[in-house]
N, C-alpha and C. Protein backbone atom coordinates (compact mmCIF):
# COMPACT_ATOMS: atom_id res chain seq x y z
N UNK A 1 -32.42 28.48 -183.89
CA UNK A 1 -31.87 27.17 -184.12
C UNK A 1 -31.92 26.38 -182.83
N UNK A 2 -32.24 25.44 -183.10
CA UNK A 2 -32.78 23.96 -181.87
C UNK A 2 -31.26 23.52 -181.20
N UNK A 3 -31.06 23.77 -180.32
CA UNK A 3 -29.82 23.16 -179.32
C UNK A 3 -29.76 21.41 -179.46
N UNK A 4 -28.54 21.36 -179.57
CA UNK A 4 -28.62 19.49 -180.20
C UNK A 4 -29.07 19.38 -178.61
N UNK A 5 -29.38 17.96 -178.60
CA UNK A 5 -29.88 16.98 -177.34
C UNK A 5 -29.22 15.84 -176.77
N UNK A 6 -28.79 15.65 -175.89
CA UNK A 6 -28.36 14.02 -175.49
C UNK A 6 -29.31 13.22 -174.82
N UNK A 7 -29.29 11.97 -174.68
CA UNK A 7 -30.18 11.11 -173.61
C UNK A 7 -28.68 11.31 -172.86
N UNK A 8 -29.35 10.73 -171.15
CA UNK A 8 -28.32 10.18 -170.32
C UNK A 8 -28.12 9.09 -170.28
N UNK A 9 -27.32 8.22 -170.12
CA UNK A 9 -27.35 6.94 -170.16
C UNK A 9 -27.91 6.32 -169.12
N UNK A 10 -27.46 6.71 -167.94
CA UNK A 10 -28.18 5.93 -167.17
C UNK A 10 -29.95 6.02 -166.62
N UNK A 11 -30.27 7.40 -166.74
CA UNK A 11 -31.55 7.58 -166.42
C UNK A 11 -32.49 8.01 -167.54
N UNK A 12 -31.87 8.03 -169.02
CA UNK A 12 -32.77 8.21 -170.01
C UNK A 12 -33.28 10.00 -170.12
N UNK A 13 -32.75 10.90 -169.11
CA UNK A 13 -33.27 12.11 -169.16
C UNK A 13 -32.46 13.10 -170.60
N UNK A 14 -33.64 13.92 -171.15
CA UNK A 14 -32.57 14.51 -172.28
C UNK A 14 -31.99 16.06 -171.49
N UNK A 15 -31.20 16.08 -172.37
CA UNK A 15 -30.47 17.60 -171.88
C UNK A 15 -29.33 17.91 -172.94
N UNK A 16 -29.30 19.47 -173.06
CA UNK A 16 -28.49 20.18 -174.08
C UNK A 16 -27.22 20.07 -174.07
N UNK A 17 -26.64 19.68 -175.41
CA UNK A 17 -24.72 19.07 -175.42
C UNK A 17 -24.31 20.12 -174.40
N UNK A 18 -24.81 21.64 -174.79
CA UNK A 18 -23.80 22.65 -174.06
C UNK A 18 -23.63 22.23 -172.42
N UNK A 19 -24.69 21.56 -172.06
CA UNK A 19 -24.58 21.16 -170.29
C UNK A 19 -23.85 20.16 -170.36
N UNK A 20 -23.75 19.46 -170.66
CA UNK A 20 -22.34 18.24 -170.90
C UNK A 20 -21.37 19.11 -170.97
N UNK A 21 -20.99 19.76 -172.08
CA UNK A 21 -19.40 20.43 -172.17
C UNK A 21 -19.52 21.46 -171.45
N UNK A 22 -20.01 21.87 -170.48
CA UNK A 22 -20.05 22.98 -169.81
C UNK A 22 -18.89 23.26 -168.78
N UNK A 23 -18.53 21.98 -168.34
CA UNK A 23 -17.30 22.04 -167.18
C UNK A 23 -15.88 21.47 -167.64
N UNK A 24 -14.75 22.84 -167.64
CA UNK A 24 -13.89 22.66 -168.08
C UNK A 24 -13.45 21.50 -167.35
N UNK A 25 -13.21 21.00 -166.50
CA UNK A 25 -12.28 19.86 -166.52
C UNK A 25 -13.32 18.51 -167.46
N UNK A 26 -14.44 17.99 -166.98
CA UNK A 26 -15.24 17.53 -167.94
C UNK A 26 -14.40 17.33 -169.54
N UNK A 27 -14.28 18.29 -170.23
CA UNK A 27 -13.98 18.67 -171.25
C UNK A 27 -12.56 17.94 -171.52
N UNK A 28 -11.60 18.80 -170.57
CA UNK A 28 -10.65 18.29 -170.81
C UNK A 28 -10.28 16.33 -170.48
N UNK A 29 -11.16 16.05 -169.66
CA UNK A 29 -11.01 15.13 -169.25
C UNK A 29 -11.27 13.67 -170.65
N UNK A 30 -12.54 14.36 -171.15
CA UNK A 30 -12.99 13.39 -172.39
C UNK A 30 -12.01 14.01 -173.30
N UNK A 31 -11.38 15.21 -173.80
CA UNK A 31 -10.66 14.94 -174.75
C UNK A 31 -9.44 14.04 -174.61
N UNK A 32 -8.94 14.25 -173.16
CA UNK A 32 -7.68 12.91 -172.60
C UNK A 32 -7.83 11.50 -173.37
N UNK A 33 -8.93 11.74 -172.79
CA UNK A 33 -9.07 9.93 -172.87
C UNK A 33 -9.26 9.47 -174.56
N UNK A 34 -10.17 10.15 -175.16
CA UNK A 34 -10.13 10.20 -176.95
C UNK A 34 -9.21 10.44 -177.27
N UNK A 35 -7.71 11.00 -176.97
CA UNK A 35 -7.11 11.53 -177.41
C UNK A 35 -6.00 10.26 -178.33
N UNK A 36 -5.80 9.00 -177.24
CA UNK A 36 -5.62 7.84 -176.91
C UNK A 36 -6.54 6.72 -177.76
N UNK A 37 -6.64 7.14 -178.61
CA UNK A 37 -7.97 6.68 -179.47
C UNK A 37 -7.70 5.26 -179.59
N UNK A 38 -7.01 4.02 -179.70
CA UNK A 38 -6.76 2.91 -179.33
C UNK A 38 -7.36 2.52 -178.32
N UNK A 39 -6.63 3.03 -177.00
CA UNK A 39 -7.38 2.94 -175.40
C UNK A 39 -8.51 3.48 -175.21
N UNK A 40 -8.87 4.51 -175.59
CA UNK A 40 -10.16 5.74 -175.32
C UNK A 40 -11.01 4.55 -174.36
N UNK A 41 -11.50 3.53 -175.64
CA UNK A 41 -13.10 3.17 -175.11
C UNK A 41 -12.59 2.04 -173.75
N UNK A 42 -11.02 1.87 -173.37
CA UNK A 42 -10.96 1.34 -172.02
C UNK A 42 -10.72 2.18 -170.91
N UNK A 43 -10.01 3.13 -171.36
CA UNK A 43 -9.97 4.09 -170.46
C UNK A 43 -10.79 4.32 -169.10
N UNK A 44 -12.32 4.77 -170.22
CA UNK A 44 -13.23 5.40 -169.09
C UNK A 44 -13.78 4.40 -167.88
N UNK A 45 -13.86 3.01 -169.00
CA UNK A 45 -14.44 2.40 -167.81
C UNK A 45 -13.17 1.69 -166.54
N UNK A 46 -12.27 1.93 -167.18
CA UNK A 46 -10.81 1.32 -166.20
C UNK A 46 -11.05 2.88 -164.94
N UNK A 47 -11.30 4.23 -165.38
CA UNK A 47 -11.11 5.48 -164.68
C UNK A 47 -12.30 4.67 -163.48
N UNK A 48 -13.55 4.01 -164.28
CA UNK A 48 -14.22 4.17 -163.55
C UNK A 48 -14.74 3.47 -161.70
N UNK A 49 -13.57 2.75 -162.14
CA UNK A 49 -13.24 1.63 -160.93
C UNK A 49 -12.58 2.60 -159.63
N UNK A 50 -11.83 3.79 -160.00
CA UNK A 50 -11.60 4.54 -158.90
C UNK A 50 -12.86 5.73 -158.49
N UNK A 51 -14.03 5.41 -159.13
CA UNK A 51 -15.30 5.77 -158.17
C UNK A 51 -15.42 5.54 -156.85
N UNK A 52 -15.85 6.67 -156.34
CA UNK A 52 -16.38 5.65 -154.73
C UNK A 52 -17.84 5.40 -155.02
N UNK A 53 -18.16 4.50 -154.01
CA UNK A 53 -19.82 3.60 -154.13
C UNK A 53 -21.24 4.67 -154.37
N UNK A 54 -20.48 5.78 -153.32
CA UNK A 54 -21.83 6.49 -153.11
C UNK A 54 -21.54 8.01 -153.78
N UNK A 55 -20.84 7.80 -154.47
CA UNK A 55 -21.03 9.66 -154.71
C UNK A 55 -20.06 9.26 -156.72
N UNK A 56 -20.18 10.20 -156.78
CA UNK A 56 -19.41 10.39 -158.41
C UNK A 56 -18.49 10.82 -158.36
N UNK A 57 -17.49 10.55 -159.54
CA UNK A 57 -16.08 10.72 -159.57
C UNK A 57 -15.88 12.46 -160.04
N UNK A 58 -15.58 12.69 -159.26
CA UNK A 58 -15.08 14.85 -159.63
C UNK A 58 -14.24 14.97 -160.65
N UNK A 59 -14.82 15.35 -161.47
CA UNK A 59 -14.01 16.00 -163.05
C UNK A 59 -12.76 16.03 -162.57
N UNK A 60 -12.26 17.03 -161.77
CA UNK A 60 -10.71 16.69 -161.12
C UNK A 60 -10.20 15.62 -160.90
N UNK A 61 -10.89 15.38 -160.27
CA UNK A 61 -10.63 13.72 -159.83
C UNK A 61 -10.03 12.57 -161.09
N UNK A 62 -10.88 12.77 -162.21
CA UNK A 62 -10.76 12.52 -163.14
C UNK A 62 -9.48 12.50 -164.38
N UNK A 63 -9.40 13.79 -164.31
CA UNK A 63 -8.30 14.71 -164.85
C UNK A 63 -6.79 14.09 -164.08
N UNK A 64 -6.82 14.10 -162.92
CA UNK A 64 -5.62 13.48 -162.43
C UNK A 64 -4.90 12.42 -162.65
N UNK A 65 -6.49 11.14 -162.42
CA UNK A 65 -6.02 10.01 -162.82
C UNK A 65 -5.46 9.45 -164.31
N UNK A 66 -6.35 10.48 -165.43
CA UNK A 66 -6.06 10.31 -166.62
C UNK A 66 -4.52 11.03 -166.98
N UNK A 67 -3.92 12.06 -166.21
CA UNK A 67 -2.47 12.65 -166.74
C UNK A 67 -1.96 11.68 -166.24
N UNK A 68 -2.43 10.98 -164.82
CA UNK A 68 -1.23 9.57 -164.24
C UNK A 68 -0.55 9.03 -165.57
N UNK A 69 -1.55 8.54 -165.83
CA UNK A 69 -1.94 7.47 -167.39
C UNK A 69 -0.91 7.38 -168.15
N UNK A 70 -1.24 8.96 -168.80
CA UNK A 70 -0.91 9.32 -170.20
C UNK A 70 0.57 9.86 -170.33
N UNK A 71 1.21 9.44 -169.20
CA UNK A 71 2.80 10.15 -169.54
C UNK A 71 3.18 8.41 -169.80
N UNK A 72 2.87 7.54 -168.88
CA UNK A 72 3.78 6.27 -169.12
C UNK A 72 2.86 5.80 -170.48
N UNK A 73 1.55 6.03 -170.56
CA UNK A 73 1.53 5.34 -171.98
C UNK A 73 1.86 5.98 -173.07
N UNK A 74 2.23 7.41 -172.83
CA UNK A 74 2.89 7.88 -174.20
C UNK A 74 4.16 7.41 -174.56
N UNK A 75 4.36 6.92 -173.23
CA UNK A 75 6.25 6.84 -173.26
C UNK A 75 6.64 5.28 -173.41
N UNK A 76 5.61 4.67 -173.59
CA UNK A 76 5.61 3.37 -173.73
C UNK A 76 6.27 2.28 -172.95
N UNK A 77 6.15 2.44 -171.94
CA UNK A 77 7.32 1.83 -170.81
C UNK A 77 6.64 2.65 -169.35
N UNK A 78 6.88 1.53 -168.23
CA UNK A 78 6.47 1.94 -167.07
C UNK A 78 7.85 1.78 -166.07
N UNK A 79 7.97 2.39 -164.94
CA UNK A 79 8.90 1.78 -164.06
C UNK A 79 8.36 1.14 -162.66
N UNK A 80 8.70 0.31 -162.27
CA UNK A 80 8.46 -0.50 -161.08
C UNK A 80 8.98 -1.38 -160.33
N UNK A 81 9.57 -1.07 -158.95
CA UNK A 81 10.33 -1.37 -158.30
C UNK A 81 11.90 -1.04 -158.77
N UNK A 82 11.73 0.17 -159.49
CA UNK A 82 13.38 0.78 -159.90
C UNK A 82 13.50 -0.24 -161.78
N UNK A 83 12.39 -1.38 -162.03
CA UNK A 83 12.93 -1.72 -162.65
C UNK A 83 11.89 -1.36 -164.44
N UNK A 84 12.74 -0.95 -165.28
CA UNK A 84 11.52 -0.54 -166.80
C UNK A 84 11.62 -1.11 -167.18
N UNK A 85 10.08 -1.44 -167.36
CA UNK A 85 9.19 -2.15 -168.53
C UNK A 85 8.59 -1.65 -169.45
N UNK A 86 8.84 -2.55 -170.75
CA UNK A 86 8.24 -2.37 -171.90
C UNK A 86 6.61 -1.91 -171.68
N UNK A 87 6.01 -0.95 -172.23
CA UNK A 87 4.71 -1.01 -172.01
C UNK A 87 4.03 -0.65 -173.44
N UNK A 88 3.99 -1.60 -174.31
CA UNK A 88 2.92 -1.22 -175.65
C UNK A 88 1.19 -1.10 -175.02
N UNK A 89 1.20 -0.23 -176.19
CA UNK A 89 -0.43 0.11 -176.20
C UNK A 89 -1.15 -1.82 -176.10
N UNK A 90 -0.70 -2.33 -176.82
CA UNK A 90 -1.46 -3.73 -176.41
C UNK A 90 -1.22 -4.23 -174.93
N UNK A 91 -0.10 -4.18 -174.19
CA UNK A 91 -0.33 -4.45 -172.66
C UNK A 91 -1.24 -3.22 -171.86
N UNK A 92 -1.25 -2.69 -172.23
CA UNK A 92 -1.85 -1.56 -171.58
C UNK A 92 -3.56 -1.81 -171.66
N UNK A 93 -4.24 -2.00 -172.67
CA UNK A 93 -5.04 -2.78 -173.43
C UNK A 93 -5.83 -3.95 -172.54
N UNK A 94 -4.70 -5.20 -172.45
CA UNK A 94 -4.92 -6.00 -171.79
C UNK A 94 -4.71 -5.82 -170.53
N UNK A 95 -4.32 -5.56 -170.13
CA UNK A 95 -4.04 -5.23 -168.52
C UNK A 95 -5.61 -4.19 -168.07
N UNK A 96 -5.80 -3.55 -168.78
CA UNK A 96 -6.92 -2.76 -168.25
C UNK A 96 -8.05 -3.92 -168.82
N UNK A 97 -8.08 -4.72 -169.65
CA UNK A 97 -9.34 -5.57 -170.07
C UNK A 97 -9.49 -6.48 -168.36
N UNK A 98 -8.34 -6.90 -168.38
CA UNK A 98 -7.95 -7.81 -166.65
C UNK A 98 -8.62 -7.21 -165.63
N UNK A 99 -8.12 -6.33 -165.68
CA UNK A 99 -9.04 -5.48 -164.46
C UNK A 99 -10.19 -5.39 -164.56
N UNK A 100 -10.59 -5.02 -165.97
CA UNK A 100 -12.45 -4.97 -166.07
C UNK A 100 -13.24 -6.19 -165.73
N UNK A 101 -12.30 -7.03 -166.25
CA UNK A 101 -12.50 -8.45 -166.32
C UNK A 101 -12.95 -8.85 -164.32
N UNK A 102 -12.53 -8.57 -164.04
CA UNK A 102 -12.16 -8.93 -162.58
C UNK A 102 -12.76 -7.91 -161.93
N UNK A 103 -13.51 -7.02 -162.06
CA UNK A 103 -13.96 -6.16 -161.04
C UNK A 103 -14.15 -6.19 -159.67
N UNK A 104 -15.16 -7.38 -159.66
CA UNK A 104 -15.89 -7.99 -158.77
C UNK A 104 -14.54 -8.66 -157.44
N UNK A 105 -13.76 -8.82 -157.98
CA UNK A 105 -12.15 -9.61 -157.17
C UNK A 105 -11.36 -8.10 -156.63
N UNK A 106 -12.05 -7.06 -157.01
CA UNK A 106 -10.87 -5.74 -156.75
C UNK A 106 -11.37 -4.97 -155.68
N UNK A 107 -10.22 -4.77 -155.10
CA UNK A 107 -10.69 -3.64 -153.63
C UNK A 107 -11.17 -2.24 -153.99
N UNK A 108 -12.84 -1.84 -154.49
CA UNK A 108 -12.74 -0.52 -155.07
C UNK A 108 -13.23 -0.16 -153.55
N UNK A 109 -13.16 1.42 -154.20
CA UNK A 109 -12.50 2.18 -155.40
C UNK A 109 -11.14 1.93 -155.46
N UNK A 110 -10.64 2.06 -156.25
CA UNK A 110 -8.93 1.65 -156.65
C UNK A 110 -8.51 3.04 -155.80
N UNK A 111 -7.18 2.79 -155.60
CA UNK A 111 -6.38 4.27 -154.72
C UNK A 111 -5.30 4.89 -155.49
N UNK A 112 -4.62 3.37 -156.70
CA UNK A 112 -3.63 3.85 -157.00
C UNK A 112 -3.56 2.61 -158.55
N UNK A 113 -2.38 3.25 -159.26
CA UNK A 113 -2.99 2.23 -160.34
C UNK A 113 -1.85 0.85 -160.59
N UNK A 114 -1.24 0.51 -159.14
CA UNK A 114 -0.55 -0.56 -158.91
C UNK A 114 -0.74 -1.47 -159.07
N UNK A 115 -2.17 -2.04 -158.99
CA UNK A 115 -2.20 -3.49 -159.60
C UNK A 115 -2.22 -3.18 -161.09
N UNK A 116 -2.80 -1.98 -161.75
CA UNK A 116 -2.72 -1.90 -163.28
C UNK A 116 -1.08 -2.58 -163.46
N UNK A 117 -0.17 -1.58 -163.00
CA UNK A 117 1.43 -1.60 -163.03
C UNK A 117 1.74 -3.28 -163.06
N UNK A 118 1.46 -3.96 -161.73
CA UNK A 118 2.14 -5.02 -161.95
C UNK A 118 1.53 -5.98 -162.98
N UNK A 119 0.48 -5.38 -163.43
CA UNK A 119 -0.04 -6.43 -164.68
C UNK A 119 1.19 -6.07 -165.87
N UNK A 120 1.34 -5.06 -165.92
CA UNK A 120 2.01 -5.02 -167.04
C UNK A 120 3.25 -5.49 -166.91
N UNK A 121 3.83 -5.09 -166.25
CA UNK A 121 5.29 -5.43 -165.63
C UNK A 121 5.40 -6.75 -165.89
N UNK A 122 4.55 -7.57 -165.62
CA UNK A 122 4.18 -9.63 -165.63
C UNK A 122 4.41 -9.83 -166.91
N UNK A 123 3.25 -8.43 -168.08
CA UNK A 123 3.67 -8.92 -169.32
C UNK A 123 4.96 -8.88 -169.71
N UNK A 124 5.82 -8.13 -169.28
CA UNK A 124 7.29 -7.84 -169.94
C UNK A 124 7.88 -8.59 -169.37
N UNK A 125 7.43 -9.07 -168.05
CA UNK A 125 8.45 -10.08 -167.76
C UNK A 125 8.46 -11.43 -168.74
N UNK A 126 7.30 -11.75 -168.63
CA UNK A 126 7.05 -12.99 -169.42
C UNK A 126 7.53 -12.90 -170.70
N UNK A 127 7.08 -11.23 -171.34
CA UNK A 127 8.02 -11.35 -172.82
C UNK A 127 9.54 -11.40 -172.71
N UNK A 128 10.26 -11.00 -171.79
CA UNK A 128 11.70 -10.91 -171.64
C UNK A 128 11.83 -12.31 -171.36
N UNK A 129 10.78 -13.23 -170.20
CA UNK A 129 11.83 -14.53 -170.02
C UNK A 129 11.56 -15.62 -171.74
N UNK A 130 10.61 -15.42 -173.00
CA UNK A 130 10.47 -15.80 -174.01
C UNK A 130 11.66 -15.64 -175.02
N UNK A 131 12.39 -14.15 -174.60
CA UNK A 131 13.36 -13.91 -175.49
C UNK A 131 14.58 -14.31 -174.99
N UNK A 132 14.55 -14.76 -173.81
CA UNK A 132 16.15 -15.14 -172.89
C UNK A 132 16.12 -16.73 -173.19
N UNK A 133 14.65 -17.55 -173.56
CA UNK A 133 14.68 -18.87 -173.89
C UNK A 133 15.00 -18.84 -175.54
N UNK A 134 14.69 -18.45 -176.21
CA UNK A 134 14.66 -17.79 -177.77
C UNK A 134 16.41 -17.97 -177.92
N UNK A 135 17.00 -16.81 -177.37
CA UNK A 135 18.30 -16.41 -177.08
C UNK A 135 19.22 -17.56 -176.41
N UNK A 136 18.96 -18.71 -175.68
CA UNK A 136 19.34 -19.25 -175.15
C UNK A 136 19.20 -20.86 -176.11
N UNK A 137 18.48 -20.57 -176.91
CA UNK A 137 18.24 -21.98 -177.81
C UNK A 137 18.99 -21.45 -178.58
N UNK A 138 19.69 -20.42 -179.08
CA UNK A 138 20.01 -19.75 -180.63
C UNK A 138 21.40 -20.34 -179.96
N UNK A 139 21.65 -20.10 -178.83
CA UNK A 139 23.33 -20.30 -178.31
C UNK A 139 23.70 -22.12 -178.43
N UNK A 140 22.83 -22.67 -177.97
CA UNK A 140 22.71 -24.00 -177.77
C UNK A 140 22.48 -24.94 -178.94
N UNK A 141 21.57 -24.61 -180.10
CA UNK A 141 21.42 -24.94 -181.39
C UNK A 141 21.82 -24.07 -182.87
N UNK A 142 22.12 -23.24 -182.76
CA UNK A 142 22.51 -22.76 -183.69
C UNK A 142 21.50 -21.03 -183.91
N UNK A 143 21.40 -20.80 -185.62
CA UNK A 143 20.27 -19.46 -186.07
C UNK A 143 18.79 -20.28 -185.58
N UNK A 144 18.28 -19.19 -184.47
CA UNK A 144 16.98 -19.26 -184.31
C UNK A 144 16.27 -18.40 -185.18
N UNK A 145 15.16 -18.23 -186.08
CA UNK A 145 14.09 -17.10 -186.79
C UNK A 145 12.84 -17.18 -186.15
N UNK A 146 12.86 -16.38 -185.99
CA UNK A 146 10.71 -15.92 -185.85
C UNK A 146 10.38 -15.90 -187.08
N UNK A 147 8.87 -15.79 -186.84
CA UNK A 147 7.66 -16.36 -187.97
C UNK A 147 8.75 -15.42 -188.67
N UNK A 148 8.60 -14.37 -188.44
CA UNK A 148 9.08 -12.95 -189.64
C UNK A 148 10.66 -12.90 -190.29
N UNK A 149 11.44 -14.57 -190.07
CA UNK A 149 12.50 -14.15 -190.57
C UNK A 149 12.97 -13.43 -190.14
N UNK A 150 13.32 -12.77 -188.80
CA UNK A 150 14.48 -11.92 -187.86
C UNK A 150 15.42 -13.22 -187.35
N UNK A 151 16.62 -13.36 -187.77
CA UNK A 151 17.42 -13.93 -186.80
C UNK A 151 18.04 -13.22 -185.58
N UNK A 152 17.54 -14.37 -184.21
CA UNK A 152 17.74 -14.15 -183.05
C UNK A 152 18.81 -14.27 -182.80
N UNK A 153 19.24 -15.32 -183.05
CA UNK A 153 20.61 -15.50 -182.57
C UNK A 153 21.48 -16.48 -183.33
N UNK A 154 22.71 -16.22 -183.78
CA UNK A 154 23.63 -17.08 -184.79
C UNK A 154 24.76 -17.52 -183.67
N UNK A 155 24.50 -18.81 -183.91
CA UNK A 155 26.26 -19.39 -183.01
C UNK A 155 26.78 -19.62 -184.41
N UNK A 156 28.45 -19.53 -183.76
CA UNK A 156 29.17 -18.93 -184.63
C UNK A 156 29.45 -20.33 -184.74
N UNK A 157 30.09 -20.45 -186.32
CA UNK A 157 30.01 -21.44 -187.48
C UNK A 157 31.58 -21.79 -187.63
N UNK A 158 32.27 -23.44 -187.79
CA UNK A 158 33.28 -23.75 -188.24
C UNK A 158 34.23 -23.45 -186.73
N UNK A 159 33.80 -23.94 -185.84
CA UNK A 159 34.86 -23.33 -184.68
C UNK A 159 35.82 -25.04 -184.42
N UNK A 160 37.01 -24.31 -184.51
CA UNK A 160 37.95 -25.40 -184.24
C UNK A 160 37.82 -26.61 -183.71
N UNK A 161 38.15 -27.41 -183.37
CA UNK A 161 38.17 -29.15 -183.22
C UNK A 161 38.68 -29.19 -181.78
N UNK A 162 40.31 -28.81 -182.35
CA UNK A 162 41.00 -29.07 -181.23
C UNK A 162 40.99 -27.65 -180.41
N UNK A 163 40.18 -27.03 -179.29
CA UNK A 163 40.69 -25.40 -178.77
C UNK A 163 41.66 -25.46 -177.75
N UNK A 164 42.48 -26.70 -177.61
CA UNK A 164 43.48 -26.38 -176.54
C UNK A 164 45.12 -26.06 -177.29
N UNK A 165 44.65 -26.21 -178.55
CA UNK A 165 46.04 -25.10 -179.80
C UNK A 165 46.14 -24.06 -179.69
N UNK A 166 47.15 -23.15 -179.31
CA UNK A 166 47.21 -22.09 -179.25
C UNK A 166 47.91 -21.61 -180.64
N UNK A 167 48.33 -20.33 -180.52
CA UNK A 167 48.71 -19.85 -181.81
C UNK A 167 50.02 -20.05 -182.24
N UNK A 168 50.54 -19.99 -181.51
CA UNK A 168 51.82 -20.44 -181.20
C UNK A 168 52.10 -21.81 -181.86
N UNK A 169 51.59 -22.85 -181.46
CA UNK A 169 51.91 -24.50 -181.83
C UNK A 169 51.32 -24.62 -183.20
N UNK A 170 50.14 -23.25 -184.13
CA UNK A 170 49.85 -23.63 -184.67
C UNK A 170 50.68 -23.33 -186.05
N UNK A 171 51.74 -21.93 -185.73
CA UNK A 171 52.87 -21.10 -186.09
C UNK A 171 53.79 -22.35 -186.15
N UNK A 172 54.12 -22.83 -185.40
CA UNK A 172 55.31 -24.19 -185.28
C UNK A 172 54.84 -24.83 -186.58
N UNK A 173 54.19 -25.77 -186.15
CA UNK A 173 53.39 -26.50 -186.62
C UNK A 173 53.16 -26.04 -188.91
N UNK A 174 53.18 -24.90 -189.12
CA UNK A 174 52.58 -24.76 -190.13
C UNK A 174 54.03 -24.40 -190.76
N UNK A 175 55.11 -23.77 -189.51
CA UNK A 175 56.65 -23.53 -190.27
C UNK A 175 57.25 -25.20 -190.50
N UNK A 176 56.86 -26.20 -189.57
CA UNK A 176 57.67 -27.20 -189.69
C UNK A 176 57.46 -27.60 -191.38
N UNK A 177 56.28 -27.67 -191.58
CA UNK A 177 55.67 -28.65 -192.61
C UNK A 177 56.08 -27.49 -193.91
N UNK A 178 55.88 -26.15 -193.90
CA UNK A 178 57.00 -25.47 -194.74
C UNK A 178 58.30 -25.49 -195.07
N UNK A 179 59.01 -25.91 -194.24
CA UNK A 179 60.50 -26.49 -194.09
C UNK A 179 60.48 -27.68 -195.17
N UNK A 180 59.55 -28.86 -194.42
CA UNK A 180 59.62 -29.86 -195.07
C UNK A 180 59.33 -29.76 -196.45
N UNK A 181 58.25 -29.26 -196.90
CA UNK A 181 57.81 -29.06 -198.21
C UNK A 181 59.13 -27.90 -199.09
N UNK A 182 59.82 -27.71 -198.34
CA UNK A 182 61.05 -26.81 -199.19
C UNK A 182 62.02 -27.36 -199.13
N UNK A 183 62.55 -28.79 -198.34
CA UNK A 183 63.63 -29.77 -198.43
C UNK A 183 63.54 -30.64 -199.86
């Protein structure tokens, strides 16, 4: 039986799958990144920015940067500067598209994945200061809803006229006119 074949991508040479999967970290490294099947196809090329110019990135090498990864994006949330952020698979997403986007603007090889971090961090900020304006109109005007019908925020309804009545004057006040109405 005929050993399947790959081309290489970059130089067109063929060679047998088994030499591809031949090196355990290799291995483990592409199942990481598939594993993530949303991210997978940004992954590799986001890994690939911490190349250096003249030599190739070491399966280890590899392997490291991808466990960095995969604990804060499993956990959906990053921390930075002491402070956590939301981190959905869609910032994560975009934040690595940014970077691809921008290659050419980035100090490679990357050392660490801090500018990834503060991209995201920007997104949560920006989503947190959306929901503090959201939250802050609901107080000021009344029930705010999103498209989806969630109410944000209800100010509370029917609030007194006069608030310098206390309970007291309002006790007086409600015995006098009982009196009267029983004379």
């Amino acid at each position: 039986m005929a050993s399947m074949r790959l081309v290489c991508p970059c130089c067109a040479a063929e060679f047998p799958l088994e030499a591809a999967m031949s090196d355990v970290s290799a291995r483990q490294a592409i199942a990481r990144a598939f594993s993530l099947t949303p991210l997978g196809d940004v992954l590799l090329p986001y890994v690939g920015l911490f190349k250096p110019a003249k030599q190739a990135l070491k399966m280890p090498a590899l392997v490291r940067i991808l466990d960095e990864l995969l604990v804060d994006i499993k956990a959906g949330q990053i921390t930075r500067g002491g402070t956590i952020y939301p981190a959905p698979q869609e910032y994560w997403r975009s934040a690595i598209e940014t970077m691809l986007a921008s290659r050419d603007r980035l100090s490679l090889p990357l050392k660490s994945h801090g500018y990834l971090y503060e991209i995201i961090a920007s997104f949560g900020n920006r989503a947190a200061a959306a929901q503090e304006r959201k939250s802050e109109q609901g107080r000021k005007y009344g029930a705010i809803q999103t498209a989806d019908s969630t109410v944000i925020h209800k100010a509370p309804v029917n609030t007194p006229r006069n608030t310098n009545r206390t309970i007291g004057s309002v006790l007086k006040e409600v015995t006098r006119k009982g009196q009267q109405n029983g004379n």
